[in-house]
C-alpha atoms as a PDB file:
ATOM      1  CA  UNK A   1       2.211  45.778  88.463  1.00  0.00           C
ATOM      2  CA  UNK A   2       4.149  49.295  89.236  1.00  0.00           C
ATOM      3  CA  UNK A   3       7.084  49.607  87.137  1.00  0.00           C
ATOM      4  CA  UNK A   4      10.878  48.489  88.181  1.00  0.00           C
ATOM      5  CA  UNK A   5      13.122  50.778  89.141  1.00  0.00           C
ATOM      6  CA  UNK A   6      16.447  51.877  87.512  1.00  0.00           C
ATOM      7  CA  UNK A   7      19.592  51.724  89.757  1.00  0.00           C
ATOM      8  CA  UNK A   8      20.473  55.601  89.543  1.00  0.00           C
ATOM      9  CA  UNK A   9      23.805  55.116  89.640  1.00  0.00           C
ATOM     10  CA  UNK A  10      24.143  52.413  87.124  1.00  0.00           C
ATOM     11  CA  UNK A  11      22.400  54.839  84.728  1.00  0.00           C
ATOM     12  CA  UNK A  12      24.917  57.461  85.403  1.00  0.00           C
ATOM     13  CA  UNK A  13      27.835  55.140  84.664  1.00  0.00           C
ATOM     14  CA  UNK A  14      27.054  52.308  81.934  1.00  0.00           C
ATOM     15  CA  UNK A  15      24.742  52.331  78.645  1.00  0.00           C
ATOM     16  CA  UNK A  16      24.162  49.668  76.617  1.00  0.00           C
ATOM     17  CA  UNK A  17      24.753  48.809  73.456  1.00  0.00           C
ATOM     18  CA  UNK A  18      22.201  47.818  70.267  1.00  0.00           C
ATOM     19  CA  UNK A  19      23.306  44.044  70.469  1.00  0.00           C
ATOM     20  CA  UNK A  20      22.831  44.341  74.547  1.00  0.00           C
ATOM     21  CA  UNK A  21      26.190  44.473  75.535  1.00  0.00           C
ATOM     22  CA  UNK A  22      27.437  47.094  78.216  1.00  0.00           C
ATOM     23  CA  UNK A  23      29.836  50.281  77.517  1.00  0.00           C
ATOM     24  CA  UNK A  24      31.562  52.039  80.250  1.00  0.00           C
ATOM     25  CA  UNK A  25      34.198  54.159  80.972  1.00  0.00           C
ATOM     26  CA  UNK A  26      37.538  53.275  82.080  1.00  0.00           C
ATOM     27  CA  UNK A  27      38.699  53.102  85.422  1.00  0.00           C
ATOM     28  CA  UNK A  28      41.268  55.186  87.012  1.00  0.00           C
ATOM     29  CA  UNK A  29      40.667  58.795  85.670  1.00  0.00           C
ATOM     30  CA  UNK A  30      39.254  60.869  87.868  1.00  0.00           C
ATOM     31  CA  UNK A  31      42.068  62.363  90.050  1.00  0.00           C
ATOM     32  CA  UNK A  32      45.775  61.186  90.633  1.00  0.00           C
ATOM     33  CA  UNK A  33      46.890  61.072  86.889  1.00  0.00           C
ATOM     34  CA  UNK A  34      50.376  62.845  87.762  1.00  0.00           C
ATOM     35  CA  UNK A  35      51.155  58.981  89.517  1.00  0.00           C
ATOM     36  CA  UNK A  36      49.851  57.244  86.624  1.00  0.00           C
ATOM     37  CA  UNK A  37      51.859  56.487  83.193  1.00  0.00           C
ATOM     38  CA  UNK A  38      51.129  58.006  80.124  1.00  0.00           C
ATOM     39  CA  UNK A  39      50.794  54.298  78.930  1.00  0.00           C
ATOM     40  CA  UNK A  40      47.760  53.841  81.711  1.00  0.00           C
ATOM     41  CA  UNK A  41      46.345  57.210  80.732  1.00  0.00           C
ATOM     42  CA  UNK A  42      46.059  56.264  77.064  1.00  0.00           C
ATOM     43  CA  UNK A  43      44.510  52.975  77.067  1.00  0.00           C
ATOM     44  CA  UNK A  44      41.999  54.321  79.882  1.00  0.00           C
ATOM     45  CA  UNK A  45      40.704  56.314  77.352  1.00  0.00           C
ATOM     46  CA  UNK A  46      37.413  56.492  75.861  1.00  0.00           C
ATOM     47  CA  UNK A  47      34.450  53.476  76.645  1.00  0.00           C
ATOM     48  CA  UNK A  48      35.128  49.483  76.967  1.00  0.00           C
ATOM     49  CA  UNK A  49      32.872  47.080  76.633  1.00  0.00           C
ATOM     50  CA  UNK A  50      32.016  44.935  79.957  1.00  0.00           C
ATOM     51  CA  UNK A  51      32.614  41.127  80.122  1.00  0.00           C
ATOM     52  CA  UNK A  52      29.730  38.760  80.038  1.00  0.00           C
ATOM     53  CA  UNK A  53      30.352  38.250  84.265  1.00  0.00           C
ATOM     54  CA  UNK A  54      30.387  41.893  84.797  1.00  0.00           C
ATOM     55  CA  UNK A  55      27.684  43.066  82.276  1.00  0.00           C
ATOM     56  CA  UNK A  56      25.303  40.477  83.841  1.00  0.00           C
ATOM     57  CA  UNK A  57      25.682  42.338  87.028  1.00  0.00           C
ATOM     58  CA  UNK A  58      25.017  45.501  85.935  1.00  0.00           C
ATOM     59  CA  UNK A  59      21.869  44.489  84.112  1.00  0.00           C
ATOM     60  CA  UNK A  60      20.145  43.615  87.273  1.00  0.00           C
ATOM     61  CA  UNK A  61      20.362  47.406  87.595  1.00  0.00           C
ATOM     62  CA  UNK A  62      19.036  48.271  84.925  1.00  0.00           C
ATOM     63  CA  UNK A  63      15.527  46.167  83.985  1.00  0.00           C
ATOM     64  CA  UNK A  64      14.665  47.896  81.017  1.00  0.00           C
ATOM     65  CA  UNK A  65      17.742  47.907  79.169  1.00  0.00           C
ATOM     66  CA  UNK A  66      18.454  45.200  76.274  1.00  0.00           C
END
């Protein structure tokens, strides 16, 4: 059987985890932040870690992954 491919863009945006769960970045900070609170621009810092509903999506993308 060939091998399954990785969705590229999922494995730009999301990485998993050692106990399988999915890390990404927040939403909302890419351009625009002048509009956006400083409240909004804190917490949108950093990585968050994907509900079960989402991170089940995103694993379809990515076959190899925990």
């Amino acid at each position: 059987m060939p091998k399954m491919k990785t969705k590229s863009s999922v494995k730009k945006r999301f990485k998993t985890t050692a106990s399988g769960k999915v890390k990404a970045a927040g939403a909302g900070k890419q351009h625009g932040m002048i509009k956006r609170s400083n409240k909004f621009l804190r917490n949108a810092r950093g990585t968050m870690v994907l509900c079960d509903a989402d991170a089940r999506i995103v694993k379809q993308f990515m076959p190899y992954s925990k």
